[in-house]
PDB file of N, CA and C in Angstrom:
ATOM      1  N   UNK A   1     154.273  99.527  61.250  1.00  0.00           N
ATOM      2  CA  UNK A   1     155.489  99.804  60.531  1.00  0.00           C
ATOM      3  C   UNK A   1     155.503 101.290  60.162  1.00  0.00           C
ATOM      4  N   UNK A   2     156.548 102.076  60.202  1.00  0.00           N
ATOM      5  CA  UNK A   2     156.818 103.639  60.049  1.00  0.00           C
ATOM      6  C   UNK A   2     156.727 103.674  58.553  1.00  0.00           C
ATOM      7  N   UNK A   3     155.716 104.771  58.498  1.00  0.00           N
ATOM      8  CA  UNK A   3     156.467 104.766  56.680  1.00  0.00           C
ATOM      9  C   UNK A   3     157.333 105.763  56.629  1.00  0.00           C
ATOM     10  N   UNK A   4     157.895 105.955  55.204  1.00  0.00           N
ATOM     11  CA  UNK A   4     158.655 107.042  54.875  1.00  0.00           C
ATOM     12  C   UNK A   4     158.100 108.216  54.120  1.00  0.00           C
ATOM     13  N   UNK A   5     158.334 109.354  54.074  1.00  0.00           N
ATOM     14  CA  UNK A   5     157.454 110.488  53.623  1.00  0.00           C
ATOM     15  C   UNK A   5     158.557 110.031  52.331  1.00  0.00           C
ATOM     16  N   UNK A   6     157.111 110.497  51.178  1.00  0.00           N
ATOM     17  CA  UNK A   6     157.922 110.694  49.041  1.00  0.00           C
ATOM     18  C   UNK A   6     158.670 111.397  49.212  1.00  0.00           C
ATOM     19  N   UNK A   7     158.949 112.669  50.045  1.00  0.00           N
ATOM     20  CA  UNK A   7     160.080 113.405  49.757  1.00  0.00           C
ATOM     21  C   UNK A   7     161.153 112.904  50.055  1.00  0.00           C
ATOM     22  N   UNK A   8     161.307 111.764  51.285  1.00  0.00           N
ATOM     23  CA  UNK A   8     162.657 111.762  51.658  1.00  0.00           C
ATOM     24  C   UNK A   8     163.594 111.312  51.132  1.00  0.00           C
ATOM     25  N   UNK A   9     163.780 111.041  49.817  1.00  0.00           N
ATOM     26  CA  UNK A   9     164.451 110.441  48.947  1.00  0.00           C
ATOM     27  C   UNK A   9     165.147 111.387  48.342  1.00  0.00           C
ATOM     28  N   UNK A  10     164.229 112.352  48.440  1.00  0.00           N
ATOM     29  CA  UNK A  10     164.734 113.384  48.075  1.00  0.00           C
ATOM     30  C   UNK A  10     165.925 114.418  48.728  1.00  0.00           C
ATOM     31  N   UNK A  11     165.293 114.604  49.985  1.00  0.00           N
ATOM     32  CA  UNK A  11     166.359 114.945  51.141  1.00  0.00           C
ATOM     33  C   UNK A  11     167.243 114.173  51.148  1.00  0.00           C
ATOM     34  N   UNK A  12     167.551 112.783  50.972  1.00  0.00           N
ATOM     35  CA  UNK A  12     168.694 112.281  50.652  1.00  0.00           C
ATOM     36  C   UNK A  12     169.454 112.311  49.963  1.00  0.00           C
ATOM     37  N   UNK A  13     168.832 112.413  48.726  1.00  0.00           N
ATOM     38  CA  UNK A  13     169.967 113.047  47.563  1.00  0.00           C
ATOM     39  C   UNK A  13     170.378 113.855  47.361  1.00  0.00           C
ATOM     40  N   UNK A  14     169.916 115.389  47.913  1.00  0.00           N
ATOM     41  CA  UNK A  14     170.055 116.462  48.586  1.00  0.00           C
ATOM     42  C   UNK A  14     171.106 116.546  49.565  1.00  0.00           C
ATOM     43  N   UNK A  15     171.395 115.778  50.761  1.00  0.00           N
ATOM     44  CA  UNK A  15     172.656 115.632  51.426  1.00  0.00           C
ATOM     45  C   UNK A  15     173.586 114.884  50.812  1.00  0.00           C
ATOM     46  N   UNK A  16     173.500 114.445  49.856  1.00  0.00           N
ATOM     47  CA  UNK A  16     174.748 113.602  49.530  1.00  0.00           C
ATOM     48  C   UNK A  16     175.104 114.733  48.368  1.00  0.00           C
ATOM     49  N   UNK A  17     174.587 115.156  47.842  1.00  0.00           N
ATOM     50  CA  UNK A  17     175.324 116.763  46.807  1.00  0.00           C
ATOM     51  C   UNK A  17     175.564 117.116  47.129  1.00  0.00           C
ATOM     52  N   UNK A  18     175.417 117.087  48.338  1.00  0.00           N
ATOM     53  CA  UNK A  18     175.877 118.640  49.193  1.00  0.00           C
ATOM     54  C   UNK A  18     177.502 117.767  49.872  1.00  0.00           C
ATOM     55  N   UNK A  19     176.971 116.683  50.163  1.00  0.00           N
ATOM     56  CA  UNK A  19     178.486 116.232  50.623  1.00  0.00           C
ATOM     57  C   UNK A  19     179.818 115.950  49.631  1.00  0.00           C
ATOM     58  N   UNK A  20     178.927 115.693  48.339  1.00  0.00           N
ATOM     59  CA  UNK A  20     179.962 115.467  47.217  1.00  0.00           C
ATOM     60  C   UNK A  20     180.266 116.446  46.945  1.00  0.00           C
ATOM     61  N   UNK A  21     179.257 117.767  47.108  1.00  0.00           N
ATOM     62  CA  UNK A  21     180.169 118.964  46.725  1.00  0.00           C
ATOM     63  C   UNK A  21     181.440 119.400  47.612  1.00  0.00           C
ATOM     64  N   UNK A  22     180.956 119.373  49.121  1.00  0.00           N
ATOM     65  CA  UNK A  22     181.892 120.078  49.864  1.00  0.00           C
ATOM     66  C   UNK A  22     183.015 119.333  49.914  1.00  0.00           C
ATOM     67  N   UNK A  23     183.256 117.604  49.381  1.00  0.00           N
ATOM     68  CA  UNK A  23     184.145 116.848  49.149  1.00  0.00           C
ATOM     69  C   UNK A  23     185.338 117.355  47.736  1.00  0.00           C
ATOM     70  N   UNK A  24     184.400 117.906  46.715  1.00  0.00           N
ATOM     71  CA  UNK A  24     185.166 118.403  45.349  1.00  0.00           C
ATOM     72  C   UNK A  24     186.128 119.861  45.991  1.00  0.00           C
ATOM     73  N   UNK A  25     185.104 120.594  46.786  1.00  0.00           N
ATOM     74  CA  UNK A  25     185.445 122.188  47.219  1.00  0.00           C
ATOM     75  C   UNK A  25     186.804 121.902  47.858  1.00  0.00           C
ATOM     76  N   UNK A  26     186.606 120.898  48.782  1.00  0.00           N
ATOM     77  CA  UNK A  26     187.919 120.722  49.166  1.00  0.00           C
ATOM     78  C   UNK A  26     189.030 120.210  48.737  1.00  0.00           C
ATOM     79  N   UNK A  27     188.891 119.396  47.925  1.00  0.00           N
ATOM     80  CA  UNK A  27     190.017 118.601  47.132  1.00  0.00           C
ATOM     81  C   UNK A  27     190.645 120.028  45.652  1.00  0.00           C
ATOM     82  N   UNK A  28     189.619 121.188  45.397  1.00  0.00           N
ATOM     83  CA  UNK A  28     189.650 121.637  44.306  1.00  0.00           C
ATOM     84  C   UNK A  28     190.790 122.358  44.619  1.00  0.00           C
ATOM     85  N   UNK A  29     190.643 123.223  45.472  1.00  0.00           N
ATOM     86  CA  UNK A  29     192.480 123.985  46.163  1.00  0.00           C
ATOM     87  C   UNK A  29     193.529 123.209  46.821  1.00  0.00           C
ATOM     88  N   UNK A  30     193.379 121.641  46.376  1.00  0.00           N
ATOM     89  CA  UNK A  30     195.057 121.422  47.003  1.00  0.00           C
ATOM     90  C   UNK A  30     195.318 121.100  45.453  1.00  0.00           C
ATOM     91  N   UNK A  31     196.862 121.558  46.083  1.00  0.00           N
ATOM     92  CA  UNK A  31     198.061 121.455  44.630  1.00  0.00           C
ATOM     93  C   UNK A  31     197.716 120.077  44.402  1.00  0.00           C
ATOM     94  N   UNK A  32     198.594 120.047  42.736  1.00  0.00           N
ATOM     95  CA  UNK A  32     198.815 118.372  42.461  1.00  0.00           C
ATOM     96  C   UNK A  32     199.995 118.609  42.393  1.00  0.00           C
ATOM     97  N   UNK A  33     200.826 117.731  42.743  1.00  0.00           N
ATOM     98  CA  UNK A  33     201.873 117.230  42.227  1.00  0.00           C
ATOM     99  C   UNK A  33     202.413 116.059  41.881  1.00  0.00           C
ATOM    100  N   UNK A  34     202.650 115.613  40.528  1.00  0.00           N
ATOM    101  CA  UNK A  34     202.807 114.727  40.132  1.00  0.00           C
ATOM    102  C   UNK A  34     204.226 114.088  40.177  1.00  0.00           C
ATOM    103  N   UNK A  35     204.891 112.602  39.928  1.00  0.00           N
ATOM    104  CA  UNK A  35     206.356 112.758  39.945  1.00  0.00           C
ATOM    105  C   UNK A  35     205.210 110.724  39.773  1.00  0.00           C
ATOM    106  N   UNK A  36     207.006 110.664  39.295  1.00  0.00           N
ATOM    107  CA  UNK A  36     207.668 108.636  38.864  1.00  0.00           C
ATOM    108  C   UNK A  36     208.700 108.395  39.641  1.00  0.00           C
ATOM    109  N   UNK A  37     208.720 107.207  39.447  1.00  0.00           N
ATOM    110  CA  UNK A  37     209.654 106.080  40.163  1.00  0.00           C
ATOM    111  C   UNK A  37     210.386 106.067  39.871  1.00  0.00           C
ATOM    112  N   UNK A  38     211.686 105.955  39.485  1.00  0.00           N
ATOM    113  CA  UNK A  38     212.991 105.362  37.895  1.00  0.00           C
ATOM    114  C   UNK A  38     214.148 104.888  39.056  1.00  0.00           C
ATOM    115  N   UNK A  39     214.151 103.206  38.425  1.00  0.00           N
ATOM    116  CA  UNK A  39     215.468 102.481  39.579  1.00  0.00           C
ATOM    117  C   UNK A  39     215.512 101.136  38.749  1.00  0.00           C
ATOM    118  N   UNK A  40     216.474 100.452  39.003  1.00  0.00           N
ATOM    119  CA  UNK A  40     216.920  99.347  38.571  1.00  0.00           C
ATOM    120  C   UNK A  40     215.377  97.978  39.593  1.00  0.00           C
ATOM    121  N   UNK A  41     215.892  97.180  39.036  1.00  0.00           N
ATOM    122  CA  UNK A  41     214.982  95.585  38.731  1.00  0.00           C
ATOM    123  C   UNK A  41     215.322  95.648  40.620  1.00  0.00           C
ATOM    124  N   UNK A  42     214.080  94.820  41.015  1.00  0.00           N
ATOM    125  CA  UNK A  42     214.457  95.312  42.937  1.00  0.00           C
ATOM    126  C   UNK A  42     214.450  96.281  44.037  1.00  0.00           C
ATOM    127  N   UNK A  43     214.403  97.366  43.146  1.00  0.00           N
ATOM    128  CA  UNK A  43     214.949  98.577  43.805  1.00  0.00           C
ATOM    129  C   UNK A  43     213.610  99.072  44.946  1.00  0.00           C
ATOM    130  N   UNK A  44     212.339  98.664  44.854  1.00  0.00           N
ATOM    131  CA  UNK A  44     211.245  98.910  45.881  1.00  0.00           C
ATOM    132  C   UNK A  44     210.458  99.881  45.458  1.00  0.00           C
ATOM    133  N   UNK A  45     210.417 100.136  43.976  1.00  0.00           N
ATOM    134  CA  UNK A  45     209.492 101.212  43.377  1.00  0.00           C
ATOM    135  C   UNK A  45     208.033 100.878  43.515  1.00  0.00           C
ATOM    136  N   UNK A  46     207.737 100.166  43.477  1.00  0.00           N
ATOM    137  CA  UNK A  46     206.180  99.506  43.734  1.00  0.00           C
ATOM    138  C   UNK A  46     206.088  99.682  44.938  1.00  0.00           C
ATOM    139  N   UNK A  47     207.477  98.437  45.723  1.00  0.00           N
ATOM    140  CA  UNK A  47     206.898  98.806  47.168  1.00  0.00           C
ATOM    141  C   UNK A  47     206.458 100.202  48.265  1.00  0.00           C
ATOM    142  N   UNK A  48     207.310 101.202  47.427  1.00  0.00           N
ATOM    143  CA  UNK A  48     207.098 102.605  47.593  1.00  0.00           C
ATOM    144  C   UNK A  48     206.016 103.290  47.560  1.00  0.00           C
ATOM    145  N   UNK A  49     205.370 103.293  46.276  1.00  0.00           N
ATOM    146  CA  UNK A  49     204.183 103.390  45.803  1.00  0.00           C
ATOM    147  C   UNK A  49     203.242 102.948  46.809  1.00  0.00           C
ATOM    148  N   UNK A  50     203.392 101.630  46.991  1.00  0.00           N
ATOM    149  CA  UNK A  50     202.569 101.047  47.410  1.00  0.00           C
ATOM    150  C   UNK A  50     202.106 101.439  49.154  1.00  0.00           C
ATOM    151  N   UNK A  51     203.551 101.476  49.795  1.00  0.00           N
ATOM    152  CA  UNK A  51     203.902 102.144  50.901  1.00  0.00           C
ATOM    153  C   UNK A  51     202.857 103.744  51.118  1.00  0.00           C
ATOM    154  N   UNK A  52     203.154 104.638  49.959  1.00  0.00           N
ATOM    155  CA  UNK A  52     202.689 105.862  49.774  1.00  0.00           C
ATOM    156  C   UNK A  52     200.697 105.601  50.311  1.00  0.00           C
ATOM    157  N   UNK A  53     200.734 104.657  49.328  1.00  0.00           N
ATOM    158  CA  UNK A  53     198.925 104.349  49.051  1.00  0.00           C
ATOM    159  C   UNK A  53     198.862 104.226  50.820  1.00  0.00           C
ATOM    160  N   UNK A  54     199.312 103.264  51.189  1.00  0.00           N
ATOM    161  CA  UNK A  54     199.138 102.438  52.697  1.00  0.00           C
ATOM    162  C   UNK A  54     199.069 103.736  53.661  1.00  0.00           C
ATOM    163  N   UNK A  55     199.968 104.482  53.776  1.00  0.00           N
ATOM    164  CA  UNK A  55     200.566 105.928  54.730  1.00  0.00           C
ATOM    165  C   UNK A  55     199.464 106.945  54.288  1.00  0.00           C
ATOM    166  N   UNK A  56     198.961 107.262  53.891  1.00  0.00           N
ATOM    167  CA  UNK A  56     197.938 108.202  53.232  1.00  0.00           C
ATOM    168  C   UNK A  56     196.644 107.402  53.337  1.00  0.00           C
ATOM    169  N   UNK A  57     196.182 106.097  54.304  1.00  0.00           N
ATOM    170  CA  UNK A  57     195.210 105.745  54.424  1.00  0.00           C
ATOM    171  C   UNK A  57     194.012 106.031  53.423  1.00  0.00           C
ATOM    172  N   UNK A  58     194.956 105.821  52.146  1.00  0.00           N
ATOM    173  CA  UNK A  58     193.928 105.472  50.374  1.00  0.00           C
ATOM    174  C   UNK A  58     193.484 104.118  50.422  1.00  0.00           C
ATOM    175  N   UNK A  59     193.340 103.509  50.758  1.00  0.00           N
ATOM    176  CA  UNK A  59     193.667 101.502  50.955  1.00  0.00           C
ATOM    177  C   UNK A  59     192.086 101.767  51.120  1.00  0.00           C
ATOM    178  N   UNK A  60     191.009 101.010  51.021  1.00  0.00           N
ATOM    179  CA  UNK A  60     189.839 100.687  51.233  1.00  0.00           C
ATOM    180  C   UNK A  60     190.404  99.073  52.417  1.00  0.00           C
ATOM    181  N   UNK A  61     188.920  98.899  53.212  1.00  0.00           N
ATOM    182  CA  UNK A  61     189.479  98.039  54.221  1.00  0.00           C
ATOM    183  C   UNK A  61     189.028  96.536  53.349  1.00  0.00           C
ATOM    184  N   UNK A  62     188.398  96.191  52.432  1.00  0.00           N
ATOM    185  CA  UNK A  62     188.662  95.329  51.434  1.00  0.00           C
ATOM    186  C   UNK A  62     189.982  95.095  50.596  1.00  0.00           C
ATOM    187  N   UNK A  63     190.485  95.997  50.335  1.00  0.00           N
ATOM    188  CA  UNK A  63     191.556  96.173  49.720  1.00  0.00           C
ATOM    189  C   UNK A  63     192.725  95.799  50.445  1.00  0.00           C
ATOM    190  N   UNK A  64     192.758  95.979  51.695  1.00  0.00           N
ATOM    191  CA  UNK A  64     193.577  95.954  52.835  1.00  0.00           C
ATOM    192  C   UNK A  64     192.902  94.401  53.202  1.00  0.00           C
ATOM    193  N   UNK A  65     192.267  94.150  53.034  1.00  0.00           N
ATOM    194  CA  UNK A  65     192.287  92.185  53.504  1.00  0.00           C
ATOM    195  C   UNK A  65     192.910  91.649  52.266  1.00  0.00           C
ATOM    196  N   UNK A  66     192.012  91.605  51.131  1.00  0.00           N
ATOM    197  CA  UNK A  66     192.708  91.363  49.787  1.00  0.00           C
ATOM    198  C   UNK A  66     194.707  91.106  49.922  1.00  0.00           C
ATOM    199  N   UNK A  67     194.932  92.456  50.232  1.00  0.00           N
ATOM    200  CA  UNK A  67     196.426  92.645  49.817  1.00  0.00           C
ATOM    201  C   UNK A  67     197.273  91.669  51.150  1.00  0.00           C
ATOM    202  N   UNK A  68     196.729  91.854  52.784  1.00  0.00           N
ATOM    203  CA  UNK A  68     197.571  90.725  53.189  1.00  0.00           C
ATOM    204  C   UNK A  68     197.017  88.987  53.110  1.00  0.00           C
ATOM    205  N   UNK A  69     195.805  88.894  52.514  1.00  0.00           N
ATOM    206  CA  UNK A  69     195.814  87.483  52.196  1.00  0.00           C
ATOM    207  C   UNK A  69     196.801  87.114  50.955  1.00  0.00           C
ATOM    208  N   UNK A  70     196.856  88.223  49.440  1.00  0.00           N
ATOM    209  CA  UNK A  70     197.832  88.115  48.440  1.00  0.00           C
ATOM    210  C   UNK A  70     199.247  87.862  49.486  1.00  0.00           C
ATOM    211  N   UNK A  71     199.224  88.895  50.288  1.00  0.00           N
ATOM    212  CA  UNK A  71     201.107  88.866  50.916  1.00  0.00           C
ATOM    213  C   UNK A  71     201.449  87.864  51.360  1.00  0.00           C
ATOM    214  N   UNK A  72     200.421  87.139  51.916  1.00  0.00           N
ATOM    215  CA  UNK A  72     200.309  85.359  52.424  1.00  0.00           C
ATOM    216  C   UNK A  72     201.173  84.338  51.528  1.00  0.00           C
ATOM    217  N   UNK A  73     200.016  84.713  50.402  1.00  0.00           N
ATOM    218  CA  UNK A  73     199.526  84.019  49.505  1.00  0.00           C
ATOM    219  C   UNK A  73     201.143  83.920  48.569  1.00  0.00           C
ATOM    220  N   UNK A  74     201.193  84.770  47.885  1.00  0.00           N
ATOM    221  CA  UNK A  74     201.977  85.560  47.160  1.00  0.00           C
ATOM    222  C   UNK A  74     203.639  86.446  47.560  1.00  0.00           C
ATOM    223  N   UNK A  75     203.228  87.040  48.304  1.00  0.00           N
ATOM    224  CA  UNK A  75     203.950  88.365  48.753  1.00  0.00           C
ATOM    225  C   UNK A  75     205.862  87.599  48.867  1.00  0.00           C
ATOM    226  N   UNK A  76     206.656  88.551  48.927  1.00  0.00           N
ATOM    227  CA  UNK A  76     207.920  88.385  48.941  1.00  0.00           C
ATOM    228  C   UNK A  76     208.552  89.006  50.159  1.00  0.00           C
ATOM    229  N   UNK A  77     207.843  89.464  51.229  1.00  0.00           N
ATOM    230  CA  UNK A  77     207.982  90.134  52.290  1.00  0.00           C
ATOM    231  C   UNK A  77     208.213  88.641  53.840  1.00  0.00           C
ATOM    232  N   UNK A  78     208.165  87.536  53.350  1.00  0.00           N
ATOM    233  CA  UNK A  78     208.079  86.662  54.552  1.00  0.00           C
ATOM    234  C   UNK A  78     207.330  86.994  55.304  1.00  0.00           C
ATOM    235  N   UNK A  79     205.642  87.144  55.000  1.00  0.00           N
ATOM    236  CA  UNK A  79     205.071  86.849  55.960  1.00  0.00           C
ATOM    237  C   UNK A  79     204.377  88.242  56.362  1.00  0.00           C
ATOM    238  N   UNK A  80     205.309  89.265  55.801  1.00  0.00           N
ATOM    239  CA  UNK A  80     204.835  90.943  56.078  1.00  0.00           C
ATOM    240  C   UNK A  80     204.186  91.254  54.781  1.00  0.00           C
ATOM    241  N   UNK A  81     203.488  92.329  54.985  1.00  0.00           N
ATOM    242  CA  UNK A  81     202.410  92.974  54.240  1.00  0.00           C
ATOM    243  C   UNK A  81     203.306  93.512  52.916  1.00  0.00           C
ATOM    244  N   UNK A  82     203.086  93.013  51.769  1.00  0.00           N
ATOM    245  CA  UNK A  82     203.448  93.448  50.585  1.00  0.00           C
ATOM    246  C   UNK A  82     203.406  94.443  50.129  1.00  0.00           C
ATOM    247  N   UNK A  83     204.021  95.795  49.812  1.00  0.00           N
ATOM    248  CA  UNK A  83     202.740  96.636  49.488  1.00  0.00           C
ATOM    249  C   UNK A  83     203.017  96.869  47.862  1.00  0.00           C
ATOM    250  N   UNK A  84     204.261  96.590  47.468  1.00  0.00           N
ATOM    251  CA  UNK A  84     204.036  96.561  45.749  1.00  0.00           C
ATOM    252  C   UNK A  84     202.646  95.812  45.037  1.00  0.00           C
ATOM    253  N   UNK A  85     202.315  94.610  45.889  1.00  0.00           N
ATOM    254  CA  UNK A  85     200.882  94.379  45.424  1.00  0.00           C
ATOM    255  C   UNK A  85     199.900  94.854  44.687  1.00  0.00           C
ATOM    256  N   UNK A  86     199.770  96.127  45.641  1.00  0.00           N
ATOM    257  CA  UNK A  86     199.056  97.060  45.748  1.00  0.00           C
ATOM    258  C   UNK A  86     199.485  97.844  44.223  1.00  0.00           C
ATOM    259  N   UNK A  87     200.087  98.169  43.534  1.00  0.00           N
ATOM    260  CA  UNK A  87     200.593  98.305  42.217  1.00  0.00           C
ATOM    261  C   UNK A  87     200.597  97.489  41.181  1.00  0.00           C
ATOM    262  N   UNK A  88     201.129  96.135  41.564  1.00  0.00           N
ATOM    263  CA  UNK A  88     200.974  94.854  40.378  1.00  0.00           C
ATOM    264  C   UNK A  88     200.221  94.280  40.522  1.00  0.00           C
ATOM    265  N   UNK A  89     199.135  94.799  39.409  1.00  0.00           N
ATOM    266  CA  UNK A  89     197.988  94.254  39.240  1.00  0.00           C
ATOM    267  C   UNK A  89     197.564  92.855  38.705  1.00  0.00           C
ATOM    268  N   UNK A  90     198.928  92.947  37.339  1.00  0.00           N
ATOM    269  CA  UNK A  90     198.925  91.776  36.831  1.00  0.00           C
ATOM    270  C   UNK A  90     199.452  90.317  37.437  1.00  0.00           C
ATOM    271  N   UNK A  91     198.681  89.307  36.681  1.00  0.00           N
ATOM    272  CA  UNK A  91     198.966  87.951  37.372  1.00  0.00           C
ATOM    273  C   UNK A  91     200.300  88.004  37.029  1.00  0.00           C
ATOM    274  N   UNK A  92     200.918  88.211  35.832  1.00  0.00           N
ATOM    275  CA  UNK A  92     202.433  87.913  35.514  1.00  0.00           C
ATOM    276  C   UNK A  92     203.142  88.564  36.719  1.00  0.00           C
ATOM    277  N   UNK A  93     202.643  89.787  36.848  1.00  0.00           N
ATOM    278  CA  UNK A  93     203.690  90.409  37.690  1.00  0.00           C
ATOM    279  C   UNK A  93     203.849  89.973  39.121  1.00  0.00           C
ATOM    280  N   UNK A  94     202.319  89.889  39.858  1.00  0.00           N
ATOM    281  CA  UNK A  94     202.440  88.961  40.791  1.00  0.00           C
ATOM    282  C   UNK A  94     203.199  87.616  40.895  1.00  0.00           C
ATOM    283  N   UNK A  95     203.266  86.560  39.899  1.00  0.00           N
ATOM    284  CA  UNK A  95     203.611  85.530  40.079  1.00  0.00           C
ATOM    285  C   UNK A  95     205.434  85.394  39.862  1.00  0.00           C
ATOM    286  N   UNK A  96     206.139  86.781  38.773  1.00  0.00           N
ATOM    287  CA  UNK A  96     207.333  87.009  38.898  1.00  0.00           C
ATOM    288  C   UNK A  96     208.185  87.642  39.870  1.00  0.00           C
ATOM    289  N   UNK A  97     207.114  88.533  40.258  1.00  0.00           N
ATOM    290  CA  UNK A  97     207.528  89.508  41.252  1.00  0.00           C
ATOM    291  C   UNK A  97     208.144  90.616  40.297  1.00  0.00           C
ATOM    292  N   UNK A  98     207.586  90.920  39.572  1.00  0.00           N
ATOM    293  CA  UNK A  98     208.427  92.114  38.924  1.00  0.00           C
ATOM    294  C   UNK A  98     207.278  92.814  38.405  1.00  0.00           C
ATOM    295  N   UNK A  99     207.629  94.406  37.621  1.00  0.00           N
ATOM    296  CA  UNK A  99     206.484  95.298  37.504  1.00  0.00           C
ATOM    297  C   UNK A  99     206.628  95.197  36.013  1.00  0.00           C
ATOM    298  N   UNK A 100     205.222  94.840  34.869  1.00  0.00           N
ATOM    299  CA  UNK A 100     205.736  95.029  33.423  1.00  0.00           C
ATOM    300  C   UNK A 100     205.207  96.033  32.804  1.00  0.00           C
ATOM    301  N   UNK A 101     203.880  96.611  33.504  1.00  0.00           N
ATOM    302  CA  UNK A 101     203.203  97.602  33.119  1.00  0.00           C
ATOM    303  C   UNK A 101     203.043  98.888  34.011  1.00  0.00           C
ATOM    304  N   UNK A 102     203.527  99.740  33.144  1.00  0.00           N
ATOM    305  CA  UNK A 102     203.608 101.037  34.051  1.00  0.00           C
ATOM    306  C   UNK A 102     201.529 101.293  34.981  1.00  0.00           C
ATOM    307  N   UNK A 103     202.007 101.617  36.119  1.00  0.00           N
ATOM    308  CA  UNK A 103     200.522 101.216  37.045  1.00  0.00           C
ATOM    309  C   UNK A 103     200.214 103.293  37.390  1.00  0.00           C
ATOM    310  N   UNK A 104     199.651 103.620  37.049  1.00  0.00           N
ATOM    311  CA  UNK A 104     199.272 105.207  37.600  1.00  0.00           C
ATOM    312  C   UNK A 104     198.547 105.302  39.075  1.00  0.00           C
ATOM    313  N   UNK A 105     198.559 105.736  39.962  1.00  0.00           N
ATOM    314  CA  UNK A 105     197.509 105.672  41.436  1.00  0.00           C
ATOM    315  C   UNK A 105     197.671 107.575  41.238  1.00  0.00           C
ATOM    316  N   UNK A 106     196.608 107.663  42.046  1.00  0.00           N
ATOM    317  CA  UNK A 106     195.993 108.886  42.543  1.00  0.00           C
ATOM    318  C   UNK A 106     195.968 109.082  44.403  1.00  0.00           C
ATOM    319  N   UNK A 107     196.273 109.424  45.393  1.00  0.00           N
ATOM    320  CA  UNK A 107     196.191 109.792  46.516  1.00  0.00           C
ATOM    321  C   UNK A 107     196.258 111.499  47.040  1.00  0.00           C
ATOM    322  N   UNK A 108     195.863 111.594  48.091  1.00  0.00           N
ATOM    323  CA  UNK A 108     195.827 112.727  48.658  1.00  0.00           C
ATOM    324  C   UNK A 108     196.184 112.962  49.997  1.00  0.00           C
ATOM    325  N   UNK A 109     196.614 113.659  50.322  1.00  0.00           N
ATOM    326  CA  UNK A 109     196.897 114.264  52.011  1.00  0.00           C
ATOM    327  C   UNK A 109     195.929 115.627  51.604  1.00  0.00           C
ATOM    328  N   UNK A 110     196.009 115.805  53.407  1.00  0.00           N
ATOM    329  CA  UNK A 110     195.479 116.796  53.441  1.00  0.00           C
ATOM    330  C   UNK A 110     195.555 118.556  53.140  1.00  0.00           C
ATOM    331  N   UNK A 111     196.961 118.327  52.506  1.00  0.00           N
ATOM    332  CA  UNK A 111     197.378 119.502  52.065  1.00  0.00           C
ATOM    333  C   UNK A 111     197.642 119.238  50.338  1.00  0.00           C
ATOM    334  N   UNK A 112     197.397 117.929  49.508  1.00  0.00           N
ATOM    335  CA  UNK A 112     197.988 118.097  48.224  1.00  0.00           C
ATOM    336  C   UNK A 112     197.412 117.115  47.645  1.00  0.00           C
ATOM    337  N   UNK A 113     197.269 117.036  46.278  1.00  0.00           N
ATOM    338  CA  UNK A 113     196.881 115.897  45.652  1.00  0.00           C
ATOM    339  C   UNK A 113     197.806 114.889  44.816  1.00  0.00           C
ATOM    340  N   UNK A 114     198.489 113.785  44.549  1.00  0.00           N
ATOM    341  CA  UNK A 114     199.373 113.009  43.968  1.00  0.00           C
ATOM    342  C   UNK A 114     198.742 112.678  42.734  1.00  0.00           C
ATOM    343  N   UNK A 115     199.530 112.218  41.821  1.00  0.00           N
ATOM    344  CA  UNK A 115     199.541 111.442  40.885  1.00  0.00           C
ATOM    345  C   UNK A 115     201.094 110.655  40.709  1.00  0.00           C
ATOM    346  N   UNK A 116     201.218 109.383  40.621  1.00  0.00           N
ATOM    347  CA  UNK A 116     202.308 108.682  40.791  1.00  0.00           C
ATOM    348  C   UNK A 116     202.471 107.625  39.949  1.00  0.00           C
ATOM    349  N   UNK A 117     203.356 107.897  39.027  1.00  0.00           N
ATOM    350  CA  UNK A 117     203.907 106.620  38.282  1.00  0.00           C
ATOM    351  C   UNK A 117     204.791 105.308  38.582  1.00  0.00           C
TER     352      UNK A 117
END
């Protein structure tokens, strides 16, 4: 059986600073820009949101099974991928279909950083 040299634990944690740094370096010069939703009962503000998260490949691929078994399950799309889901967190809101608590997300492209109400 190979062993491992004591240091290399070290060298590992060593590349991953170094990757979390060059991960911060880059995220540190894009703009933010922030902005909200505001529309009447229906209007697809979640689904928007939610849309945004999906298009900007923010979705983890757990998250992305999760949300079309909910759209199954749950969803108001017939059968298509929900993506207000992805925003209404709560059981109420899921089970009404409506949004009661304002939900904040964070995403990024490669030129900017979001914050979205």
């Amino acid at each position: 059986m190979a062993t491992i040299p004591a240091d290399a634990a070290y060298r590992t944690d060593a590349l991953i600073a170094e990757d979390i740094d060059a991960y911060l370096e880059l995220h540190r010069n894009k703009s933010l820009l922030r902005f909200i939703t505001c529309g009447s009962v229906d209007d697809g503000k979640s689904t928007l949101i939610g849309r945004l998260l999906y298009d900007s490949k923010m979705i983890f691929e757990d998250q992305l099974a999760a949300l079309e078994s909910d759209s199954k399950r749950v969803g108001t799309q017939g059968g298509e991928i929900d993506f207000a889901l992805l925003v209404d967190g709560l059981a109420a809101e899921r089970e009404q279909g409506i949004t009661i608590d304002v939900a904040y997300r964070f995403f990024s492209t490669e030129k900017r950083k979001f914050i979205v109400a």
